[in-house]
C-alpha atoms as a PDB file:
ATOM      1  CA  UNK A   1     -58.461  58.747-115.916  1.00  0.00           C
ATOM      2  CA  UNK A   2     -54.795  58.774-116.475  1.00  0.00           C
ATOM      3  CA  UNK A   3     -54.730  55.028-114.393  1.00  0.00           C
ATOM      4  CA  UNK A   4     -57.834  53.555-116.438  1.00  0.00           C
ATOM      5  CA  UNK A   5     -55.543  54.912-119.920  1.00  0.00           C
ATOM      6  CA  UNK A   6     -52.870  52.526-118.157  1.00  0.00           C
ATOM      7  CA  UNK A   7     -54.731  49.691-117.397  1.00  0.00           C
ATOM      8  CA  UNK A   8     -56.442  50.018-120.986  1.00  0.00           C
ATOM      9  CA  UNK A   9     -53.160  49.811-122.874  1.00  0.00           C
ATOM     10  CA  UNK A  10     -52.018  46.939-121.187  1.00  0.00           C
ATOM     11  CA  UNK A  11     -54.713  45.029-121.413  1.00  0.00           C
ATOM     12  CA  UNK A  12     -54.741  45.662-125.631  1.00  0.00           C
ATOM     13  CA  UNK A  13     -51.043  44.692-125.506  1.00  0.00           C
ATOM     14  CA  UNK A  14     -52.384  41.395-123.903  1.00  0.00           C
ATOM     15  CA  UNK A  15     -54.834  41.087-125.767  1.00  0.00           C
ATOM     16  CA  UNK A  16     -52.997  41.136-128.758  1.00  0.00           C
ATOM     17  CA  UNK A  17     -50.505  39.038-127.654  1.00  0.00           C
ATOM     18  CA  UNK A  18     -53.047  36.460-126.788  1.00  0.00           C
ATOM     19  CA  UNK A  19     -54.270  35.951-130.002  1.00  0.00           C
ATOM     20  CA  UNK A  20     -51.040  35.386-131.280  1.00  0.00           C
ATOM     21  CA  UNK A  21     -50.717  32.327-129.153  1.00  0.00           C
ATOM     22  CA  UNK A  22     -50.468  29.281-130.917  1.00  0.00           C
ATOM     23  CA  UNK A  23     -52.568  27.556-128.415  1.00  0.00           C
ATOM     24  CA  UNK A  24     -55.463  29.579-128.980  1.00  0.00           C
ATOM     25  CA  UNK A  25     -56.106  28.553-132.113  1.00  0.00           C
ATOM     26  CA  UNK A  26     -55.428  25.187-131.563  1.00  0.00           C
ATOM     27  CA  UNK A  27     -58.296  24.736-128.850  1.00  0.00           C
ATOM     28  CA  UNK A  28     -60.935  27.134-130.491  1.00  0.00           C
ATOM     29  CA  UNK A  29     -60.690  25.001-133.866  1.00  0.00           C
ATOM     30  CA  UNK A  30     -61.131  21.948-131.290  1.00  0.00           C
ATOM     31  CA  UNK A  31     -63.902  23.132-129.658  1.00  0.00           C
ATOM     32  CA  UNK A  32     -65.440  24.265-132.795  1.00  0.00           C
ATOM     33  CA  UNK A  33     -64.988  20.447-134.018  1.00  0.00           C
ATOM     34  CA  UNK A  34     -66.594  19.241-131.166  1.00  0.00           C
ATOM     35  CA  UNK A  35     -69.666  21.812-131.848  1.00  0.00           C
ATOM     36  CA  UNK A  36     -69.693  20.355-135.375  1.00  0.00           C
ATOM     37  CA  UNK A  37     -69.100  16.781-134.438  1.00  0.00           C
ATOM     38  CA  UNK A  38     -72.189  17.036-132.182  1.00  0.00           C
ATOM     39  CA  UNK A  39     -74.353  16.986-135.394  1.00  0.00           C
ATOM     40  CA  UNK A  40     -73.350  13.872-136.170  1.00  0.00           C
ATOM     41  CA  UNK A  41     -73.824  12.434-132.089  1.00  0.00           C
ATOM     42  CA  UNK A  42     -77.216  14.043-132.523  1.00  0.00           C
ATOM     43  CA  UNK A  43     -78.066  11.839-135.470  1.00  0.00           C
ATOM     44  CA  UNK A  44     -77.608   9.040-133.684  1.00  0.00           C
ATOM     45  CA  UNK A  45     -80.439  10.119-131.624  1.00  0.00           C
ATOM     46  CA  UNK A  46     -84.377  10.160-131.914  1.00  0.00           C
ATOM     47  CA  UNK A  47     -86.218  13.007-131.357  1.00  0.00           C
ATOM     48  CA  UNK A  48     -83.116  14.484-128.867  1.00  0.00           C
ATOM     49  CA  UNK A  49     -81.140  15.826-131.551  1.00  0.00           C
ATOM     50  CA  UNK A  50     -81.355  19.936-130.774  1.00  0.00           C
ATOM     51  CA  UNK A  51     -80.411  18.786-127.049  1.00  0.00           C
ATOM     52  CA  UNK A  52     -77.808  16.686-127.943  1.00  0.00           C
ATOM     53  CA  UNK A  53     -76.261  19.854-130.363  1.00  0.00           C
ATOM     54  CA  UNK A  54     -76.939  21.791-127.427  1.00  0.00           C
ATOM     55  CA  UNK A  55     -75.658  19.892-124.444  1.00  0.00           C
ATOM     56  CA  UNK A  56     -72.544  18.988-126.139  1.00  0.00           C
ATOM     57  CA  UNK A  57     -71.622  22.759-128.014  1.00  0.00           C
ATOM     58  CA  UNK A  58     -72.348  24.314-124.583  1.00  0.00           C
ATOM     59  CA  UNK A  59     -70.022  21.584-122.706  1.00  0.00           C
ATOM     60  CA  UNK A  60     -67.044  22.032-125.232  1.00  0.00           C
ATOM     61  CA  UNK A  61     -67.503  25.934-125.102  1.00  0.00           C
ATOM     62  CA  UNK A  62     -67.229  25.412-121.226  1.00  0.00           C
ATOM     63  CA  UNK A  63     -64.113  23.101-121.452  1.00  0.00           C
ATOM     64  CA  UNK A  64     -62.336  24.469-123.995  1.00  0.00           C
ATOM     65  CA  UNK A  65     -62.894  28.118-122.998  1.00  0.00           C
ATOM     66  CA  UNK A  66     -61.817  27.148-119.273  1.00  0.00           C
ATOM     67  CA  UNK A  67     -58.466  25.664-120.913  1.00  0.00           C
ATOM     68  CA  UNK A  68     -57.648  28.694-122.906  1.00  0.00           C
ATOM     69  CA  UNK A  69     -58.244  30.779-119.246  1.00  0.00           C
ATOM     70  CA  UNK A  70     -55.944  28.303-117.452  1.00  0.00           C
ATOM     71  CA  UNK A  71     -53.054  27.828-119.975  1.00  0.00           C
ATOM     72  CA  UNK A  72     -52.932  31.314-121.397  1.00  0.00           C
ATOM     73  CA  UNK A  73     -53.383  32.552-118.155  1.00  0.00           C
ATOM     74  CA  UNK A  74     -50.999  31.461-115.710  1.00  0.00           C
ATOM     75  CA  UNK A  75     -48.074  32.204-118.316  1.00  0.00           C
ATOM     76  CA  UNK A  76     -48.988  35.836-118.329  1.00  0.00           C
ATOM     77  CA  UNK A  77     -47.168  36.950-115.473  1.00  0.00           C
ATOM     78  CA  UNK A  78     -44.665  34.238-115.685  1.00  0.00           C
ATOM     79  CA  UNK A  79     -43.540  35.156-119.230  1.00  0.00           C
ATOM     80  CA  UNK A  80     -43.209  38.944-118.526  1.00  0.00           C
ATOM     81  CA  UNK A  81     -41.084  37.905-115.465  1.00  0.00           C
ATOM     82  CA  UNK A  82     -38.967  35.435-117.312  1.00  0.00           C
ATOM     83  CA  UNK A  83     -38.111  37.685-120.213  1.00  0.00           C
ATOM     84  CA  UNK A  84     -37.296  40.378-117.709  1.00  0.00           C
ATOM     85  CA  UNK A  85     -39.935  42.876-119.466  1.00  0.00           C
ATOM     86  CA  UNK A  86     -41.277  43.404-116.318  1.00  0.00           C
ATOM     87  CA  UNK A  87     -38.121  45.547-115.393  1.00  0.00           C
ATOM     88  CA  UNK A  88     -38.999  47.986-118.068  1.00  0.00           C
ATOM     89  CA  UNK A  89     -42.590  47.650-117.034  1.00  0.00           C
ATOM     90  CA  UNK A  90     -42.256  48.644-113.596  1.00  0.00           C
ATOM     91  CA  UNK A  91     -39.747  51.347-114.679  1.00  0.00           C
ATOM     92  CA  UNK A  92     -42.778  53.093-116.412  1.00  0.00           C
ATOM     93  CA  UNK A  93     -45.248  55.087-114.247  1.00  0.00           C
ATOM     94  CA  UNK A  94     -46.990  51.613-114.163  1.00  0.00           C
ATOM     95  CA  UNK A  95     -47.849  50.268-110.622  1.00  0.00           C
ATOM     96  CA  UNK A  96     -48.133  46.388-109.905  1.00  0.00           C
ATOM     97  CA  UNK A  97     -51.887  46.502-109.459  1.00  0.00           C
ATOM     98  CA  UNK A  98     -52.660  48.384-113.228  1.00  0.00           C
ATOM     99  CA  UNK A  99     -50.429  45.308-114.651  1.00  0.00           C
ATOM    100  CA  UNK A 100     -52.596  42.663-112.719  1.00  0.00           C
ATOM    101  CA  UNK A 101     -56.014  44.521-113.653  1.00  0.00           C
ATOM    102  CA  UNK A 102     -54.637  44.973-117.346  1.00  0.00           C
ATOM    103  CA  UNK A 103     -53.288  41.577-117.886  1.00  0.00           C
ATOM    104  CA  UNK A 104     -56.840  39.875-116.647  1.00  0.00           C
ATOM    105  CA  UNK A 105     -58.966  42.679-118.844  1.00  0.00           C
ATOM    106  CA  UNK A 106     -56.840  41.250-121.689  1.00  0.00           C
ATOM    107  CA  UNK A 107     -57.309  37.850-121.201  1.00  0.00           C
ATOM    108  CA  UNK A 108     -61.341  38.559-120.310  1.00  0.00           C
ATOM    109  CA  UNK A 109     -61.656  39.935-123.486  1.00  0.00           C
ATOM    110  CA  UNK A 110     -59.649  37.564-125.388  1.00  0.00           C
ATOM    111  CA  UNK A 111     -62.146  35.054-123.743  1.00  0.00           C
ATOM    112  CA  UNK A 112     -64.889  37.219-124.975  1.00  0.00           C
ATOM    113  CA  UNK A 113     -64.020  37.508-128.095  1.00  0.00           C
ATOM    114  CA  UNK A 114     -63.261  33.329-128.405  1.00  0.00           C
ATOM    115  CA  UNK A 115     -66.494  33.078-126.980  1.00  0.00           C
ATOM    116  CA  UNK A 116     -68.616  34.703-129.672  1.00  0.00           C
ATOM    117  CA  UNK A 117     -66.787  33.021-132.390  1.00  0.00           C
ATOM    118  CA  UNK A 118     -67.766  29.445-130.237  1.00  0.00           C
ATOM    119  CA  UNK A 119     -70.965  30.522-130.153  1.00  0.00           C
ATOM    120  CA  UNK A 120     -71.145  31.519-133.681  1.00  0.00           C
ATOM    121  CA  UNK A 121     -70.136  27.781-134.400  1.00  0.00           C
ATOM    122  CA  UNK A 122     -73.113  26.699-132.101  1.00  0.00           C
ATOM    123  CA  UNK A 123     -76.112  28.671-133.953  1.00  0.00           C
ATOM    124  CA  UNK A 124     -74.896  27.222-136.877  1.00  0.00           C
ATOM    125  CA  UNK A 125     -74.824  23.961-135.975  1.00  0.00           C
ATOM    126  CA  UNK A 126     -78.370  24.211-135.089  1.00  0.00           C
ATOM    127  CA  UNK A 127     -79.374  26.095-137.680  1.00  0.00           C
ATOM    128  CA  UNK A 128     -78.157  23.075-139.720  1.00  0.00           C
ATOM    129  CA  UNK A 129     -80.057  20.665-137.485  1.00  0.00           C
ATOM    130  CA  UNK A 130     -83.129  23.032-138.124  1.00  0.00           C
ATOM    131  CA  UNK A 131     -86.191  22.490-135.440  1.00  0.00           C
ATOM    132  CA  UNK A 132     -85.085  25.491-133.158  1.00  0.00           C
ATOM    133  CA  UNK A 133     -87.503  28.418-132.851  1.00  0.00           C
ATOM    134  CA  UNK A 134     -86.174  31.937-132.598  1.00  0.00           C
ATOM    135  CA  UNK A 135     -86.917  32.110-128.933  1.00  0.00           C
ATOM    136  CA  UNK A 136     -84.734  29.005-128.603  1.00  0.00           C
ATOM    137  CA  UNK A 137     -81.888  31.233-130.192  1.00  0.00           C
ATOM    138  CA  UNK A 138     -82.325  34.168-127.268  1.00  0.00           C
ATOM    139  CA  UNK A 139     -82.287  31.814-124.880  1.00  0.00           C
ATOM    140  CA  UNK A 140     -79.393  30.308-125.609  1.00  0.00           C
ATOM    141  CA  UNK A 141     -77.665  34.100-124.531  1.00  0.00           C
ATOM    142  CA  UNK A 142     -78.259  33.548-121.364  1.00  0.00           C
ATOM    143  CA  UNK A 143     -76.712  30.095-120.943  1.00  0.00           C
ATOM    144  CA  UNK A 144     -73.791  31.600-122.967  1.00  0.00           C
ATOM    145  CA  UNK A 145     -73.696  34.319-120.510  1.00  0.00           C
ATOM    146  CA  UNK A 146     -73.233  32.211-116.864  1.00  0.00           C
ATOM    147  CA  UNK A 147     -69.994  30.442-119.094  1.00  0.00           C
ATOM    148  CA  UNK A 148     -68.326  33.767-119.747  1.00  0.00           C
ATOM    149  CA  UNK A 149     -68.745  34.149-116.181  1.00  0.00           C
ATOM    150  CA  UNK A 150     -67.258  30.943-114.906  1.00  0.00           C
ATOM    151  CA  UNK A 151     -64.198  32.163-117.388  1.00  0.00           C
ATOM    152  CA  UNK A 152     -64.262  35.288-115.835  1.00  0.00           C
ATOM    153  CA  UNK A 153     -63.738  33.759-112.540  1.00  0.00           C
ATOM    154  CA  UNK A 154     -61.157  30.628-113.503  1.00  0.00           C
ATOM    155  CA  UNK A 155     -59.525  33.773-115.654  1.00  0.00           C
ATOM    156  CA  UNK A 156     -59.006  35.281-112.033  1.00  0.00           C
ATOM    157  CA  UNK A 157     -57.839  32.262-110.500  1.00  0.00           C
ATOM    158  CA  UNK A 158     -55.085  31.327-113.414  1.00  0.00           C
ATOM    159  CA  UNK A 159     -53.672  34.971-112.963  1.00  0.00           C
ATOM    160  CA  UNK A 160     -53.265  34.725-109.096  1.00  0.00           C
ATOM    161  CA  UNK A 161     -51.407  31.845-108.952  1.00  0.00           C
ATOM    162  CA  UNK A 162     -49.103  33.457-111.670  1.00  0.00           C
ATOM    163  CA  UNK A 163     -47.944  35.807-109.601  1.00  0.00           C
ATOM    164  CA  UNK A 164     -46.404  33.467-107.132  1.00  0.00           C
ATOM    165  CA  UNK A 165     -45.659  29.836-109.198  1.00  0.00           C
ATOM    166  CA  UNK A 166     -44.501  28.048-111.792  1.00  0.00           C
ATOM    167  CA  UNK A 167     -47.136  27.931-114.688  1.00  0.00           C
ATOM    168  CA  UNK A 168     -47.129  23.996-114.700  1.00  0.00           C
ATOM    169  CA  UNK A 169     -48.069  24.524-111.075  1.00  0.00           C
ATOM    170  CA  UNK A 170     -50.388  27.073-111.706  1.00  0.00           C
ATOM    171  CA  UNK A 171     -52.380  25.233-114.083  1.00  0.00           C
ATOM    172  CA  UNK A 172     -52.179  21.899-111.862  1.00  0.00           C
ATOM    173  CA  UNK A 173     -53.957  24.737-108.974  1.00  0.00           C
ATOM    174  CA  UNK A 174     -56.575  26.362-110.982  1.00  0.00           C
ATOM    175  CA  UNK A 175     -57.405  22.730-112.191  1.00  0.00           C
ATOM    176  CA  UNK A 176     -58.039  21.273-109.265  1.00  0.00           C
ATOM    177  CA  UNK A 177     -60.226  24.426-108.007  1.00  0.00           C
ATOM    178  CA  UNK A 178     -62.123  24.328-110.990  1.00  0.00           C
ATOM    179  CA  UNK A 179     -62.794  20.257-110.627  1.00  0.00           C
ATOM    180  CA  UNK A 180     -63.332  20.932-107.182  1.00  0.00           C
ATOM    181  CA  UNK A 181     -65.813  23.774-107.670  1.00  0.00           C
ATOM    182  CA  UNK A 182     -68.124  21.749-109.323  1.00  0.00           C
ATOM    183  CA  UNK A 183     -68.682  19.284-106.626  1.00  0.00           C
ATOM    184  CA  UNK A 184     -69.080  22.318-103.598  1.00  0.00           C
ATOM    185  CA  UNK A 185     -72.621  20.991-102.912  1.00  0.00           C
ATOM    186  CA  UNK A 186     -71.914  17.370-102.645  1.00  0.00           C
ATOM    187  CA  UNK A 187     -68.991  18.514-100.198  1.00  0.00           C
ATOM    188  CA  UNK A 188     -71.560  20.721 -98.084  1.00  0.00           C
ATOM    189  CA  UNK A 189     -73.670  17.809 -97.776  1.00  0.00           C
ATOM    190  CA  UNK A 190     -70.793  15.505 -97.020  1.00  0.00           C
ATOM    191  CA  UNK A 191     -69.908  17.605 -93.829  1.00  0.00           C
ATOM    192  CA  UNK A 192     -73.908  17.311 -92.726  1.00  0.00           C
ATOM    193  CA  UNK A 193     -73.933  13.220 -93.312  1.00  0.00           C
ATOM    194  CA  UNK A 194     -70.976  12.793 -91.153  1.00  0.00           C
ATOM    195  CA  UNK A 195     -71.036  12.326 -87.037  1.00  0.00           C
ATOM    196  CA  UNK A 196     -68.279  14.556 -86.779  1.00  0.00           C
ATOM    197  CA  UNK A 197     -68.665  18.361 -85.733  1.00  0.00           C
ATOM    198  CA  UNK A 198     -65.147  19.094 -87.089  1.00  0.00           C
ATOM    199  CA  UNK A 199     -65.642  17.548 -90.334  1.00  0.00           C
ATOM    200  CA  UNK A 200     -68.842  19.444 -90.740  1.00  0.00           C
ATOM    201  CA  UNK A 201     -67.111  22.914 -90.057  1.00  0.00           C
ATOM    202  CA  UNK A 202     -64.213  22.000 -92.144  1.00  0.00           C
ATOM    203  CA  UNK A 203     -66.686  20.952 -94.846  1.00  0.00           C
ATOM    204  CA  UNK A 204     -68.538  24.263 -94.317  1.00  0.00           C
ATOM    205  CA  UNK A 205     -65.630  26.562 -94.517  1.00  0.00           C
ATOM    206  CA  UNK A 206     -64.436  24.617 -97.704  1.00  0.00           C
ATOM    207  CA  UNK A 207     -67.671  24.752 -99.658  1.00  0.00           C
ATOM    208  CA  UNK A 208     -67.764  28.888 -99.041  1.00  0.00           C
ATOM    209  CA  UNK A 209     -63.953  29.399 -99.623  1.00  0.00           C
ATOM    210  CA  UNK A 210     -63.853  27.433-102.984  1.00  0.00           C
ATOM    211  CA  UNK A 211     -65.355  29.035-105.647  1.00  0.00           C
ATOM    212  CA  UNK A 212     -68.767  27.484-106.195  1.00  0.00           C
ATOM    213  CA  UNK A 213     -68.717  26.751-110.470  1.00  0.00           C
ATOM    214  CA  UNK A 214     -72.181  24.756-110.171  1.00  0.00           C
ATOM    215  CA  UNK A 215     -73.411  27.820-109.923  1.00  0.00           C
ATOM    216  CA  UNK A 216     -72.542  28.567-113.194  1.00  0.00           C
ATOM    217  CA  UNK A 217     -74.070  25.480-115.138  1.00  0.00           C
ATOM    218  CA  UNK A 218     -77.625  26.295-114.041  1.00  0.00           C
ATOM    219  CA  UNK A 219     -78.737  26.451-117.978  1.00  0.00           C
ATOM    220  CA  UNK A 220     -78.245  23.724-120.336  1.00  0.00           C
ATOM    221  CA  UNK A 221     -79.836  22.117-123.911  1.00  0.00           C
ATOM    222  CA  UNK A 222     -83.137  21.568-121.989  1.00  0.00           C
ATOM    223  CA  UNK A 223     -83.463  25.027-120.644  1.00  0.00           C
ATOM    224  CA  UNK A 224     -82.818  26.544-124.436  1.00  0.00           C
ATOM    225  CA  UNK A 225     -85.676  24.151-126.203  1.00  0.00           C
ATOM    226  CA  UNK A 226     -87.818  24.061-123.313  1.00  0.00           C
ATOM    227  CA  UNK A 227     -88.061  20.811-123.282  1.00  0.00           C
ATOM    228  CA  UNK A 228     -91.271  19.182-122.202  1.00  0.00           C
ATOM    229  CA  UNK A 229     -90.768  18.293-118.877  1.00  0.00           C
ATOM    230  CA  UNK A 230     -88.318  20.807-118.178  1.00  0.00           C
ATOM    231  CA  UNK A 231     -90.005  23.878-116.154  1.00  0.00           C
ATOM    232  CA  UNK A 232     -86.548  25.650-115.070  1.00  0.00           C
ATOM    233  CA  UNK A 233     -86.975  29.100-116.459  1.00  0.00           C
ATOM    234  CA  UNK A 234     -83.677  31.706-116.395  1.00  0.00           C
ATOM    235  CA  UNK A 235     -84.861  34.008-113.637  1.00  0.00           C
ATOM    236  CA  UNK A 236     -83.216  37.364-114.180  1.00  0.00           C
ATOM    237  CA  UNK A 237     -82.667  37.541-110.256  1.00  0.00           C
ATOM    238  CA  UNK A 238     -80.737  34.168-110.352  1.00  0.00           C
ATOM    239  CA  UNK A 239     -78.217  35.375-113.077  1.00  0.00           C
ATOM    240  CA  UNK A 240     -77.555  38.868-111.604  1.00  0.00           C
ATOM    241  CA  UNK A 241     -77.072  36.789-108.575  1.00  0.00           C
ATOM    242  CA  UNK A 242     -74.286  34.957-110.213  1.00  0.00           C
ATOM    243  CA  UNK A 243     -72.708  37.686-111.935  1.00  0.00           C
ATOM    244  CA  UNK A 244     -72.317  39.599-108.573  1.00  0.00           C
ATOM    245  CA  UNK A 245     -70.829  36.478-106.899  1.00  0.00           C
ATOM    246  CA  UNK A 246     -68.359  36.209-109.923  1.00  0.00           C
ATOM    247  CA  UNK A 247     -67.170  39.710-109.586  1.00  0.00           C
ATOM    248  CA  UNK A 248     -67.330  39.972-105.872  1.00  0.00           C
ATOM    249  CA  UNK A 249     -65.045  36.442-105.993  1.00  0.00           C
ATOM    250  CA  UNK A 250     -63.064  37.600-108.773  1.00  0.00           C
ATOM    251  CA  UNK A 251     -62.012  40.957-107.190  1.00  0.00           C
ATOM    252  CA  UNK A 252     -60.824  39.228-104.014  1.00  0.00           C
ATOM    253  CA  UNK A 253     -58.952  36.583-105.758  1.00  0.00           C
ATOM    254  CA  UNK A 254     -57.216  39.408-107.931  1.00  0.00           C
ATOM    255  CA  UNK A 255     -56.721  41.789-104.833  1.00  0.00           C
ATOM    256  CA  UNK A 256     -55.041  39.074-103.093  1.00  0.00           C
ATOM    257  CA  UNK A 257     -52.999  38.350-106.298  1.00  0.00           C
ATOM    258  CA  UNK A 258     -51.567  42.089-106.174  1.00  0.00           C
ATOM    259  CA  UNK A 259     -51.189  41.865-102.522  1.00  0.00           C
ATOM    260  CA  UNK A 260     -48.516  38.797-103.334  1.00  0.00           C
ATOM    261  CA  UNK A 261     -47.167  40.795-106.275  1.00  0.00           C
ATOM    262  CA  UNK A 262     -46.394  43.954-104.615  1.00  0.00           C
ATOM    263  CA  UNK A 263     -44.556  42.233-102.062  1.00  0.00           C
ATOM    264  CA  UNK A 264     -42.186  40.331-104.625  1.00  0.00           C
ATOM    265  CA  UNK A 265     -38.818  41.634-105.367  1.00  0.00           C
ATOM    266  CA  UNK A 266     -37.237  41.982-108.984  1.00  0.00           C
ATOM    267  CA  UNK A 267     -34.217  43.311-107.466  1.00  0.00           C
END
């Protein structure tokens, strides 16, 4: 009880000094641009307009959420360790792994909280747009949903390679996992085209060791009008499946980031 009380407090100090971060508010009032600017895309279409809205507010809540993750997160640790608070941190009954957990339920929440206000931007674009049933509404929760998950995951990556770089490093890493990530099935059938046994294994370890974010873009525009054509339905099964692979990845990633924290010397 007395640990969770810890782990609580630091992530509200986080949290609050997230949202005092200047570049915050300078990507969610991009992203919410983009949102807005999609009504004007989606007159340039005919009869495509709510998936246009759609398809582009769900891309730039994706993109602009994962950039808040990257840049706000790999200059948590960093900044507490360059402005020597940590001393005093550590100095408190506060262990290394309650300052990783806290810092990430922070930043998770921060994301949380950015998220709704994203969303909030979405539903009104299409309420503007008009042409969107109410079931088109709840069904856009869902889709919502699997991004706050990838966050939750690129959140996780960000803070590990905090606790052992540089953050210009540390975003160039999570980058290039989270590009990566999205291409995991094309590299898993890569490894099966090719005559080599090596390459196939080496493909095969890859595609299971890097986080898998296609997993996470299963529901898009389409899926929330069900659009005709479009029989992909959000099976319940598929996004619990998900959600456990983003906490079961998430927990390693952070375990191994207090693992390399622990061992680090302030000294």
């Amino acid at each position: 009880m007395i640990i969770m009380q810890r782990i609580l407090a630091i992530a509200g100090n986080t949290f609050r000094e997230t949202v005092r971060d200047k570049v915050l508010y300078n990507l969610i009032l991009f992203a919410l641009i983009m949102i807005f600017s999609s009504l004007l895309i989606g007159q340039l279409t005919i009869g495509n307009e709510n998936i246009v809205i759609l398809d582009l507010g769900l891309a730039s809540i994706s993109i602009f959420g994962t950039m808040i993750a990257i840049f706000i997160g790999t200059g948590l640790v960093y900044k507490e360790i360059e402005k020597r608070t940590v001393y005093a941190l550590l100095a408190k009954p506060v262990r290394r792994h309650e300052l990783i957990v806290g810092k990430y339920l922070g930043l998770v929440f921060t994301l949380l909280v950015n998220l709704l206000i994203m969303t909030a931007g979405l539903v009104l674009a299409l309420l503007y747009a008009g042409g969107v049933d109410p079931w088109g509404y709840a069904r856009l929760l869902p889709a919502v949903f699997m991004i706050f998950l990838s966050l939750c995951l690129v959140t996780a990556l960000a803070l590990f390679f905090s606790t052992f770089s540089t953050p210009v490093l540390s975003v160039l890493f999570t980058l290039f996992l989270w590009i990566i990530g999205h291409f995991g099935n094309d590299l898993k059938n890569f490894g099966e085209l090719t005559n080599s046994a090596a390459a196939e294994w080496l493909c095969r370890v890859l595609y299971y060791a890097i986080p898998n974010f296609s997993n996470f873009n299963l529901l898009d525009g389409r899926y929330v009008l069900q659009a005709v054509g479009y029989s992909h339905t959000a099976n319940p099964l598929v996004v619990v499946g998900v959600a456990f692979y983003c906490i079961v990845y998430a927990a390693l990633i952070l375990s191994f980031g207090v693992v390399i924290f622990r061992r680090r010397d302030f000294k």
